[in-house]
PDB file of N, CA and C in Angstrom:
ATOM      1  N   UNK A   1     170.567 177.807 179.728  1.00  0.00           N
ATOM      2  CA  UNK A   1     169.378 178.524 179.327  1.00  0.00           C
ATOM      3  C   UNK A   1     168.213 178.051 180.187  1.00  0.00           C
ATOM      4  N   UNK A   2     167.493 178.994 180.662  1.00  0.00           N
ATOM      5  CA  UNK A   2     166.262 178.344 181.556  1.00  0.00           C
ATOM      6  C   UNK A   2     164.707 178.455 180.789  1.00  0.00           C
ATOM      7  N   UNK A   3     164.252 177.458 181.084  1.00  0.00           N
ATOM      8  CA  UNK A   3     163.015 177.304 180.100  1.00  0.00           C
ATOM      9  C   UNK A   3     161.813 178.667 179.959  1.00  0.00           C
ATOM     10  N   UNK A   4     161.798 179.420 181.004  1.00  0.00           N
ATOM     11  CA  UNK A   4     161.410 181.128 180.975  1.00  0.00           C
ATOM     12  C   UNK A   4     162.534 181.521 179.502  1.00  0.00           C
ATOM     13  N   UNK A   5     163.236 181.340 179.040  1.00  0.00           N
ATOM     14  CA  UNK A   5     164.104 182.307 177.855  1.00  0.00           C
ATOM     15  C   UNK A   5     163.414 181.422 177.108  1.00  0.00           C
ATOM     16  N   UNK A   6     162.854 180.879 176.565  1.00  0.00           N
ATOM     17  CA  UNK A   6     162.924 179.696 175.060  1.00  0.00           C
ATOM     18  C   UNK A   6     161.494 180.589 175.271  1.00  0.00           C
ATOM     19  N   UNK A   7     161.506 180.710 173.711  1.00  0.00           N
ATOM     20  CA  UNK A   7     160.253 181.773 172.522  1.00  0.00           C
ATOM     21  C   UNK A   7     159.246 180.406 172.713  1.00  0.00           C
ATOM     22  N   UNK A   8     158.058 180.860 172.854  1.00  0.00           N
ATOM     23  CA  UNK A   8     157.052 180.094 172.344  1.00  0.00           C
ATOM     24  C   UNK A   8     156.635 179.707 171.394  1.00  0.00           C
ATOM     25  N   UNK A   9     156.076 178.315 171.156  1.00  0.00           N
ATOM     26  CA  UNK A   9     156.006 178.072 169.589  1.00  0.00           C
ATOM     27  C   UNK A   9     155.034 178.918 168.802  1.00  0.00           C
ATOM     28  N   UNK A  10     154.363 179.792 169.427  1.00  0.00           N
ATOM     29  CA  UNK A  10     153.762 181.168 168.416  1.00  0.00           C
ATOM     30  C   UNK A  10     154.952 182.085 168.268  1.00  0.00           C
ATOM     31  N   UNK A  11     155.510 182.428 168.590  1.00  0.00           N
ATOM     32  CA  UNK A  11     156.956 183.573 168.788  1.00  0.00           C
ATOM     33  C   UNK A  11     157.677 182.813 167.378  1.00  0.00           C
ATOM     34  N   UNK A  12     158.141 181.678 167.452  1.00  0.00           N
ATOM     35  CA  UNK A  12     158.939 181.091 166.803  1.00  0.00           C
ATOM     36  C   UNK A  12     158.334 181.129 165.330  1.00  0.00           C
ATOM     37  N   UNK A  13     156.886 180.626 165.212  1.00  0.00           N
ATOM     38  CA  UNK A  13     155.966 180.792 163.903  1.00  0.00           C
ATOM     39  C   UNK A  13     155.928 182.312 163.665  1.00  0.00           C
ATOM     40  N   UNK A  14     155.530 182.992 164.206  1.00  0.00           N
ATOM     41  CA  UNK A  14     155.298 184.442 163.647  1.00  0.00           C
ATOM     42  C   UNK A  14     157.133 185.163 163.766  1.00  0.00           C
ATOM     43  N   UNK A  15     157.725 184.839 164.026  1.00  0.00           N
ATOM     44  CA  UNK A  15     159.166 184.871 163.304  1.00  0.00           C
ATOM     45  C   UNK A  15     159.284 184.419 161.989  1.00  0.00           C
ATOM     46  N   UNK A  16     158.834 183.242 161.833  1.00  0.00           N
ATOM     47  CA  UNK A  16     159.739 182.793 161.097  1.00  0.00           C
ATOM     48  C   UNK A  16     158.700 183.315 159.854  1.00  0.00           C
ATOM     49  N   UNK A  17     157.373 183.857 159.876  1.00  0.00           N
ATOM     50  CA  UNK A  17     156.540 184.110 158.972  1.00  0.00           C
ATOM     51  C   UNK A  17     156.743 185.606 158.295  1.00  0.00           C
ATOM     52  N   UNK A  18     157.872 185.542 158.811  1.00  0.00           N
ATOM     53  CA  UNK A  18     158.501 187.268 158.095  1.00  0.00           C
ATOM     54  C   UNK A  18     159.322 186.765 156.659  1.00  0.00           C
ATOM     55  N   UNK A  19     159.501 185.234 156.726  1.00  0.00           N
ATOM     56  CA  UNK A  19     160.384 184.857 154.894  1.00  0.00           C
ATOM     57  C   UNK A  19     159.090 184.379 154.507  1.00  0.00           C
ATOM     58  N   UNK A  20     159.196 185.003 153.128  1.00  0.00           N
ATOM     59  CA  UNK A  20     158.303 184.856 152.325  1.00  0.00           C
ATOM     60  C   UNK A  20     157.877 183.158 152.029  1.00  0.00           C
ATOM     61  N   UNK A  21     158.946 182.541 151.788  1.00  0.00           N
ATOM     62  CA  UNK A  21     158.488 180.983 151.672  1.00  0.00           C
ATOM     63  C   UNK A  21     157.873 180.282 152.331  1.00  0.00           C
ATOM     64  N   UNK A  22     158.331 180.763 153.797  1.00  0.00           N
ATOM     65  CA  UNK A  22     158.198 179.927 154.664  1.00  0.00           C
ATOM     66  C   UNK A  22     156.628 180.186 155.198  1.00  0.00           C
ATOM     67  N   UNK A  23     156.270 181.562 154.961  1.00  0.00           N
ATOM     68  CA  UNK A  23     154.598 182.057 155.169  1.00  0.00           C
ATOM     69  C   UNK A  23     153.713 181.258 153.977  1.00  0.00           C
ATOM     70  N   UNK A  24     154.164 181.354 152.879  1.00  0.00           N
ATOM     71  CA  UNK A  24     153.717 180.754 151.780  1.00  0.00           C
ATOM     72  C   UNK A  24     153.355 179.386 152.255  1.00  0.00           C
ATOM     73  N   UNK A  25     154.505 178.255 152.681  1.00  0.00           N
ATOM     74  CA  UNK A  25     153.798 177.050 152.975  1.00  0.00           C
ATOM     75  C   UNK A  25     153.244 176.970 154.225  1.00  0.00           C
ATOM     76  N   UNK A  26     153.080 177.974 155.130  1.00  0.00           N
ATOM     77  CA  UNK A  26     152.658 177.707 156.410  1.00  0.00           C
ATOM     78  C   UNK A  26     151.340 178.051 155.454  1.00  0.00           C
ATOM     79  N   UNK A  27     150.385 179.157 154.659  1.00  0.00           N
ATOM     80  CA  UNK A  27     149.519 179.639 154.628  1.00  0.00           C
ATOM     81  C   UNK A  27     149.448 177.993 153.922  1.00  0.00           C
ATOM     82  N   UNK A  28     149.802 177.615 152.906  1.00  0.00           N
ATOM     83  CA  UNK A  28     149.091 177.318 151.803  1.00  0.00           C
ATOM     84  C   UNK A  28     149.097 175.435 153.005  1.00  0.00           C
ATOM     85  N   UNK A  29     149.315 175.154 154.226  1.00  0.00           N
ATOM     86  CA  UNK A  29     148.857 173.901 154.648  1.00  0.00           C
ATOM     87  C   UNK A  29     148.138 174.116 155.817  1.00  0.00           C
ATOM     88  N   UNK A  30     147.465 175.801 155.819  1.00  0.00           N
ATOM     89  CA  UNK A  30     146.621 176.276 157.350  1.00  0.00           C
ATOM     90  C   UNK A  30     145.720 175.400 157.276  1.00  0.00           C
ATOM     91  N   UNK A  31     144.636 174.760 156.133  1.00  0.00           N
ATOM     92  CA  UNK A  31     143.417 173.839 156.439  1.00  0.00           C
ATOM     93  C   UNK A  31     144.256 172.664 156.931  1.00  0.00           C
ATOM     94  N   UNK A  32     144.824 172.007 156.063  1.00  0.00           N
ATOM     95  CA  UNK A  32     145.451 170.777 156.804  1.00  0.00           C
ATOM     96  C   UNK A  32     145.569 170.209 157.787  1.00  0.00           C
ATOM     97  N   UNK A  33     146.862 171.254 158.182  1.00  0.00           N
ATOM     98  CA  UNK A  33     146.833 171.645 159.553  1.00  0.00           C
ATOM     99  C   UNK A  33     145.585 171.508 160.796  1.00  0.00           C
ATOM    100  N   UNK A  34     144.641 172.288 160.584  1.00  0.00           N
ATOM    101  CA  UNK A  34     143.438 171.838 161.167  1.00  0.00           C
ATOM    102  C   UNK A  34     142.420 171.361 161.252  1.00  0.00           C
ATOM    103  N   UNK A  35     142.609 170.548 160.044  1.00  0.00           N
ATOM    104  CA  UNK A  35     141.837 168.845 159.748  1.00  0.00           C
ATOM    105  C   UNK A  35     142.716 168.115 160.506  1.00  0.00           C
ATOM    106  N   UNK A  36     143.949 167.958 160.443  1.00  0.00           N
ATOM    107  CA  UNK A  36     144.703 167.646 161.455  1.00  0.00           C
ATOM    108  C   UNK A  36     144.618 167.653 163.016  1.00  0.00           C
ATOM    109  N   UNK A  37     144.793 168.616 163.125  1.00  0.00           N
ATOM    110  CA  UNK A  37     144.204 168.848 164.987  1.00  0.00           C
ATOM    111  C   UNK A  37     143.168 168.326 165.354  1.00  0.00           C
ATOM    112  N   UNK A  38     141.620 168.576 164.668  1.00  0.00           N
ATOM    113  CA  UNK A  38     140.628 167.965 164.537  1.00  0.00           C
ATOM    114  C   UNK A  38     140.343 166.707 164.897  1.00  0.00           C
ATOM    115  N   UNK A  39     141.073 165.955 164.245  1.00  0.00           N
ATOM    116  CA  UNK A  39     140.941 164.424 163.798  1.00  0.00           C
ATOM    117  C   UNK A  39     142.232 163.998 165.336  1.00  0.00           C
ATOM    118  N   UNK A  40     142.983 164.419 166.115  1.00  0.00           N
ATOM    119  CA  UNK A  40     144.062 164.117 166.812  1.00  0.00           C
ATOM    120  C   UNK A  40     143.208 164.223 168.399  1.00  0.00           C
ATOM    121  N   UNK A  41     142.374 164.864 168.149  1.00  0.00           N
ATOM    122  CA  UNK A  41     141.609 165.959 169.269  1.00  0.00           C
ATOM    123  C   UNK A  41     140.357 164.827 169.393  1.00  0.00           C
ATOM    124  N   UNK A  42     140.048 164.210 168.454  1.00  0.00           N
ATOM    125  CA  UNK A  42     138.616 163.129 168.301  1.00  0.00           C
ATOM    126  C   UNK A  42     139.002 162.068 168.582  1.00  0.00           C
ATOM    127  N   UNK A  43     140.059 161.477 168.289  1.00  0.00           N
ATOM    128  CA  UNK A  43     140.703 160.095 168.798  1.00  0.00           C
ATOM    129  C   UNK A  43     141.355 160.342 170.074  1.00  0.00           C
ATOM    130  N   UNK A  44     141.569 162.084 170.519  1.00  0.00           N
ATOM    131  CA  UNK A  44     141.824 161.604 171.925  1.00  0.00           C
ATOM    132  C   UNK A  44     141.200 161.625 172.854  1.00  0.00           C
ATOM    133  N   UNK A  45     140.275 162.389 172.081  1.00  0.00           N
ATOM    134  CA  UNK A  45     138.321 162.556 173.279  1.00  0.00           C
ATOM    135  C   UNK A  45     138.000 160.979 173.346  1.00  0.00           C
ATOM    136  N   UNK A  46     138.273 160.199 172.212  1.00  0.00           N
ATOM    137  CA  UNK A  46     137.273 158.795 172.546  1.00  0.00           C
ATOM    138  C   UNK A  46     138.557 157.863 172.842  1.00  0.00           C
ATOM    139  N   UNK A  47     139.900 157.742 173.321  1.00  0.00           N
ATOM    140  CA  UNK A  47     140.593 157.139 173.523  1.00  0.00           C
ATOM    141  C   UNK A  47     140.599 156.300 172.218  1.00  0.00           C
ATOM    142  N   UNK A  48     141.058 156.630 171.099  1.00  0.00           N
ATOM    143  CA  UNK A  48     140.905 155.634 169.967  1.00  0.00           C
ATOM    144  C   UNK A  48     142.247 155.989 169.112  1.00  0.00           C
ATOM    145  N   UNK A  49     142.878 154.695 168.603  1.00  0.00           N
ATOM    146  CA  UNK A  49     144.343 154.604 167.894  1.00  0.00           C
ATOM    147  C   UNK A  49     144.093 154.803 166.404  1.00  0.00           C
ATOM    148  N   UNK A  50     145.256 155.057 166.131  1.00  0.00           N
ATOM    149  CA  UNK A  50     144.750 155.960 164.623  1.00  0.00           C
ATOM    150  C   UNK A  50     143.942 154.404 163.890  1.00  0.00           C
ATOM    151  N   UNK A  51     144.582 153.546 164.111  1.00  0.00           N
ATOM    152  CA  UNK A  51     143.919 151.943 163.615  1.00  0.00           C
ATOM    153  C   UNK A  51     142.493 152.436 164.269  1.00  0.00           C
ATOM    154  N   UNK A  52     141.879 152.338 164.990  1.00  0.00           N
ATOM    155  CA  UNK A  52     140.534 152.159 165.615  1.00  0.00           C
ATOM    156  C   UNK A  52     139.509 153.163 164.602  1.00  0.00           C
ATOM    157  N   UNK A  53     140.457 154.344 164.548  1.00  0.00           N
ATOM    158  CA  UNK A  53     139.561 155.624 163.936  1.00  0.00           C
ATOM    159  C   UNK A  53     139.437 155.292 162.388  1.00  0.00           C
ATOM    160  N   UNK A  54     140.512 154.226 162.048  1.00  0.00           N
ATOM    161  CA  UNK A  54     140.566 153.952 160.381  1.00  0.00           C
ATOM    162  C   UNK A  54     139.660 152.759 160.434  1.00  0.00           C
ATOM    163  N   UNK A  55     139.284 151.970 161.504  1.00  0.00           N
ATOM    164  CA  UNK A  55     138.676 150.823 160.873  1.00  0.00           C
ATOM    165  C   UNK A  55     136.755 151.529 161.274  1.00  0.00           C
ATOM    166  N   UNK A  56     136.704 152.460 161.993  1.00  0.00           N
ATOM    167  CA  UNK A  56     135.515 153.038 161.847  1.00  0.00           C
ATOM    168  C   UNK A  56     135.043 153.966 160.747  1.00  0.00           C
ATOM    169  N   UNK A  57     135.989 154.354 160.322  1.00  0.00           N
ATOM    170  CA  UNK A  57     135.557 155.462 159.056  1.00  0.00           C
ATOM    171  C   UNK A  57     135.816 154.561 157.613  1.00  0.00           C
ATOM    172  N   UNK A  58     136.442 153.012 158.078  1.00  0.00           N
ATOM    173  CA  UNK A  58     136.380 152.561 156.579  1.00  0.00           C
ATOM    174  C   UNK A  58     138.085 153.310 155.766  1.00  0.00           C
ATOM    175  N   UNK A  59     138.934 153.738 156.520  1.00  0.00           N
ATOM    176  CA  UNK A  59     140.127 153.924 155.340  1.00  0.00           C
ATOM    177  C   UNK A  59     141.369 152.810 156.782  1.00  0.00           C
ATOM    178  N   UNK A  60     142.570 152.977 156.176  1.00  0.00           N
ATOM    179  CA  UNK A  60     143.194 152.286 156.442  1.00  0.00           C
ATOM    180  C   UNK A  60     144.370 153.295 157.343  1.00  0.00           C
ATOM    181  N   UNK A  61     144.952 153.061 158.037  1.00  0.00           N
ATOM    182  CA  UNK A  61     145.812 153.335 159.539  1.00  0.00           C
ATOM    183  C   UNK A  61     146.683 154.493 158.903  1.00  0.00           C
ATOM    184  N   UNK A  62     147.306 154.182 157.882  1.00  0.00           N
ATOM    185  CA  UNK A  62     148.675 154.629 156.997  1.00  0.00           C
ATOM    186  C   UNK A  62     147.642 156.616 156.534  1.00  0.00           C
ATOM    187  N   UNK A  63     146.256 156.329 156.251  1.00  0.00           N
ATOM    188  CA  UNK A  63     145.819 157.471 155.900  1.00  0.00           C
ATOM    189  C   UNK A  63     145.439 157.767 157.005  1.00  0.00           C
ATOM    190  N   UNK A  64     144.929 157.592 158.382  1.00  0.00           N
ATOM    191  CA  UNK A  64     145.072 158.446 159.501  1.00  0.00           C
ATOM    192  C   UNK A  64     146.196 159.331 159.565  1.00  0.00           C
ATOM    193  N   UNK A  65     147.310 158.421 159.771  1.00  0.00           N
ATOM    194  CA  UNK A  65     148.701 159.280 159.933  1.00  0.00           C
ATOM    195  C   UNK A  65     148.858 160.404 159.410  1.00  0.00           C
ATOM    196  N   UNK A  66     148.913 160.077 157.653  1.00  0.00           N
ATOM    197  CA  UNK A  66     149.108 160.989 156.557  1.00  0.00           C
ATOM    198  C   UNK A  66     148.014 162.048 157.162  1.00  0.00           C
ATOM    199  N   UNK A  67     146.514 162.038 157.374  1.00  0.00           N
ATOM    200  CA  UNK A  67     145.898 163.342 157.801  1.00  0.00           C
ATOM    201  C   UNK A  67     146.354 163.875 158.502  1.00  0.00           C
ATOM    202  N   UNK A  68     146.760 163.379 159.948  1.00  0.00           N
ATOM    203  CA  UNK A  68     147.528 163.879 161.285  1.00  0.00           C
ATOM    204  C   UNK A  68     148.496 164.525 161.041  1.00  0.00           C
ATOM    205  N   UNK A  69     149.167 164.214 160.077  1.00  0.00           N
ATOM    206  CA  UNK A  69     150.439 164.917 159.873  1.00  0.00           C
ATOM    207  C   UNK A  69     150.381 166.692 159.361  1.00  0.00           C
ATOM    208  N   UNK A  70     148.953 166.828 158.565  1.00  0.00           N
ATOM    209  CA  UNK A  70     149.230 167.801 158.200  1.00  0.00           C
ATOM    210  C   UNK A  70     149.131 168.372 156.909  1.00  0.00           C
ATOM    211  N   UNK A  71     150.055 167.696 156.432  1.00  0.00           N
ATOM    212  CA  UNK A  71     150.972 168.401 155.378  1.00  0.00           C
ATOM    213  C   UNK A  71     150.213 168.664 154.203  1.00  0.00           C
ATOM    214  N   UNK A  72     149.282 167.552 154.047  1.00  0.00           N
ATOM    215  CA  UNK A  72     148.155 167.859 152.628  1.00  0.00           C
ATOM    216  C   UNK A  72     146.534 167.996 152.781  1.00  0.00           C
ATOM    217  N   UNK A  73     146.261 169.092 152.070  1.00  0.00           N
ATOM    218  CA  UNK A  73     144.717 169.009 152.740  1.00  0.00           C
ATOM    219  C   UNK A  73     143.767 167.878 152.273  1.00  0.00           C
ATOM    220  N   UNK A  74     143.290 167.314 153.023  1.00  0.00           N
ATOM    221  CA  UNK A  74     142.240 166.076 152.552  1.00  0.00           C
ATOM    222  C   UNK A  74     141.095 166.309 151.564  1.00  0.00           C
ATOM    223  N   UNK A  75     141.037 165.459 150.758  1.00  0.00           N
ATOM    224  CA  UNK A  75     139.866 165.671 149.740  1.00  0.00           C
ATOM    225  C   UNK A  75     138.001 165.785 150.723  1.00  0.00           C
ATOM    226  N   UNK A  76     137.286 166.613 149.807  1.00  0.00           N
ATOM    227  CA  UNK A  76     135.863 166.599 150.207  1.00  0.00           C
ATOM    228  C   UNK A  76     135.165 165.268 150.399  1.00  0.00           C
ATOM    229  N   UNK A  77     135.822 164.139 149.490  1.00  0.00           N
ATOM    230  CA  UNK A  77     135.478 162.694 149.964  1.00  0.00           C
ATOM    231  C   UNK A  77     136.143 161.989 151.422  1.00  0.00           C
ATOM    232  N   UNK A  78     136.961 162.317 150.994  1.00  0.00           N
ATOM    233  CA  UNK A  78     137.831 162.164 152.906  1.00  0.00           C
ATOM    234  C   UNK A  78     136.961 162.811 154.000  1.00  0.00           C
ATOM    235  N   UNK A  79     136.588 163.996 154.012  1.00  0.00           N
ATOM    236  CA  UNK A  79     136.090 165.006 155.237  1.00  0.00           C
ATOM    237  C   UNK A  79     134.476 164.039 155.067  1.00  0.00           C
ATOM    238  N   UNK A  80     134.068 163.970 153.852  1.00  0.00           N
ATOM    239  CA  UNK A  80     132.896 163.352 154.270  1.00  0.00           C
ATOM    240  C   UNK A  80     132.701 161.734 154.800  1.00  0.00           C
ATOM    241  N   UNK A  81     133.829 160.779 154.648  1.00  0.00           N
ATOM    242  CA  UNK A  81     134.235 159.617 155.305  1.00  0.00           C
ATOM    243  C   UNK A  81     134.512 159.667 156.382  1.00  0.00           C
ATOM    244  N   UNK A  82     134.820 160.603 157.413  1.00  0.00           N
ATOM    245  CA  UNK A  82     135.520 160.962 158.665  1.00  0.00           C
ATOM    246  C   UNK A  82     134.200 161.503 158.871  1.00  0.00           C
ATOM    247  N   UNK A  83     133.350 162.240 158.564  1.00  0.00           N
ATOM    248  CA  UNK A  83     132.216 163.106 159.149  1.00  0.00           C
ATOM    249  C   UNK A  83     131.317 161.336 159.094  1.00  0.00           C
ATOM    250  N   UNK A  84     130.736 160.822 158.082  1.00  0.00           N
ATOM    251  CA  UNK A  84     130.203 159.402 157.864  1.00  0.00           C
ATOM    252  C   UNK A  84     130.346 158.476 159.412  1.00  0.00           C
ATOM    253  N   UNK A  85     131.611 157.990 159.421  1.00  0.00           N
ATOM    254  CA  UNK A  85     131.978 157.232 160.489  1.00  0.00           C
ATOM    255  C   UNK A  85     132.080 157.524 161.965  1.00  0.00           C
ATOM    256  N   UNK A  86     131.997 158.837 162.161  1.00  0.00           N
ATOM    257  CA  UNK A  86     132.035 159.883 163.705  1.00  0.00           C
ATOM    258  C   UNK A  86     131.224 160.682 163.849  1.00  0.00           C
ATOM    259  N   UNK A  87     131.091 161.230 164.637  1.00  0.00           N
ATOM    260  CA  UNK A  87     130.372 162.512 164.818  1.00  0.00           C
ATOM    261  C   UNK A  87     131.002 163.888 164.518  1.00  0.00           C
ATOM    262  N   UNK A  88     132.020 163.922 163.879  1.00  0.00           N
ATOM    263  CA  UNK A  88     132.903 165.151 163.638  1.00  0.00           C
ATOM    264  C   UNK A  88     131.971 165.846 162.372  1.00  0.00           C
ATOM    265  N   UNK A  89     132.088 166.830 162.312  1.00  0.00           N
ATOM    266  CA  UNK A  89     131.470 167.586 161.167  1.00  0.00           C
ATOM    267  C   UNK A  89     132.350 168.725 160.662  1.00  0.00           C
ATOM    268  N   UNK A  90     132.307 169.145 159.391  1.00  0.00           N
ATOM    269  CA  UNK A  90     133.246 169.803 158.624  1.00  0.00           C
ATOM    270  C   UNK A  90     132.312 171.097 157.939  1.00  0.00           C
ATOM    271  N   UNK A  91     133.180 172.328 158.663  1.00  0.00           N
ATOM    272  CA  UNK A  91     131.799 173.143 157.294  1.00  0.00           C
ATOM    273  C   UNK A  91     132.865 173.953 156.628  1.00  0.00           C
ATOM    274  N   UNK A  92     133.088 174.028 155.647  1.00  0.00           N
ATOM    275  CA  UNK A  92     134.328 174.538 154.562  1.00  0.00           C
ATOM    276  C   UNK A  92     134.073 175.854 153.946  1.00  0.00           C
ATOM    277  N   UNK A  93     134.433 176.804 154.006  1.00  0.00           N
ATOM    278  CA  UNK A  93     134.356 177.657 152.964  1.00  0.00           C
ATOM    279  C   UNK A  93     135.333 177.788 151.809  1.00  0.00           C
ATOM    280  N   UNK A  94     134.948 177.921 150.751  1.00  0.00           N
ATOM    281  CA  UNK A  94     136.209 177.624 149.308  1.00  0.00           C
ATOM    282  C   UNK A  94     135.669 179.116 148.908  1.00  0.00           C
ATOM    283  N   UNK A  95     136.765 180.309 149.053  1.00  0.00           N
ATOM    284  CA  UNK A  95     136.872 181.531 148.085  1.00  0.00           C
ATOM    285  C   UNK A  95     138.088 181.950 147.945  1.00  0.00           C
ATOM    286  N   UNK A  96     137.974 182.513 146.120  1.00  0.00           N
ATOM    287  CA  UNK A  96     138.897 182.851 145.484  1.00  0.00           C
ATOM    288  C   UNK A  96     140.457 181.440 146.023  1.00  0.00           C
ATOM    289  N   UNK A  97     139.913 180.587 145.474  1.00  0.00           N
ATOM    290  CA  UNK A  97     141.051 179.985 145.689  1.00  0.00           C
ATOM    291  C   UNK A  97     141.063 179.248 147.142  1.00  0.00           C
ATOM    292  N   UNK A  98     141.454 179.808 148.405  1.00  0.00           N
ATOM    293  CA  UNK A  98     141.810 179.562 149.886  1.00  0.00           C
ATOM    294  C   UNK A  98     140.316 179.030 150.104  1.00  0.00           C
ATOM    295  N   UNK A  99     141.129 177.161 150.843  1.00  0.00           N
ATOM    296  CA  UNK A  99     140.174 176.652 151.933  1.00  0.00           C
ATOM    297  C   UNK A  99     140.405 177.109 152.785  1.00  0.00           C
ATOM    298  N   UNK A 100     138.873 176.951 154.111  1.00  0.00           N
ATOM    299  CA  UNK A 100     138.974 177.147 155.529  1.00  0.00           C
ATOM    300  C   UNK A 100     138.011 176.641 155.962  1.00  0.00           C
ATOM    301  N   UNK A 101     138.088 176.226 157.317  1.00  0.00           N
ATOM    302  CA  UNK A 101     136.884 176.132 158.168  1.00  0.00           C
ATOM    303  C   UNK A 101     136.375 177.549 158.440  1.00  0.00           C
ATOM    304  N   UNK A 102     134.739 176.810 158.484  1.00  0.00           N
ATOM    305  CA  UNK A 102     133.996 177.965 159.031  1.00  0.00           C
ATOM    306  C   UNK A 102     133.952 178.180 160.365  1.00  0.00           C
ATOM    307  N   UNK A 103     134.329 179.389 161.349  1.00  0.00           N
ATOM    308  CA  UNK A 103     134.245 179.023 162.425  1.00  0.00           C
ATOM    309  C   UNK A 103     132.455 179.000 163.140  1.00  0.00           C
ATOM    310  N   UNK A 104     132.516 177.588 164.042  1.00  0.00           N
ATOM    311  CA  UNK A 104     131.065 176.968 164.480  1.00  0.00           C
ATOM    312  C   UNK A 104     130.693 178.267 165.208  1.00  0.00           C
TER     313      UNK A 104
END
């Protein structure tokens, strides 16, 4: 197989977002997800280890990870501990239910 045939990882997501479950948890960890990127994207602008970014914002290494990863969206006390310790800023919209960033 030559690397021209392999689907892109958008091809592969919007495939696989045709089963109902699988759209369900992609939708229901979209903020996560990009509190995630966010926070991966800031420690790699300032060359800083998830330790460096935890001992500036005041939480501990193990909850960098856990954000990075994704999987759960961070509390409004979290986004404001990470906004506190960096220059990152968070602007949220909460309706009917669904978080999101606002786009800047």
């Amino acid at each position: 197989m030559k690397l021209s045939d392999l689907k892109t990882s958008q091809q592969v997501i919007d495939e696989r977002r045709k089963d109902p479950a699988f759209r369900a948890e992609w939708d229901r960890t979209a903020f996560a997800r990009d509190v995630a990127l966010r926070i991966v994207k800031y420690r790699e602008d300032n060359g800083l280890t998830q330790t460096a970014l935890a001992r500036m914002v005041g939480m501990t290494q193990s909850v960098i990870a856990r954000l990075e990863s994704g999987d759960q969206p961070p509390s409004i006390a979290t986004l404001a501990k990470l906004s506190k310790g960096t220059d990152m800023s968070f602007d949220v919209k909460i309706t009917h239910g669904k978080v999101e960033f606002i786009a800047a």
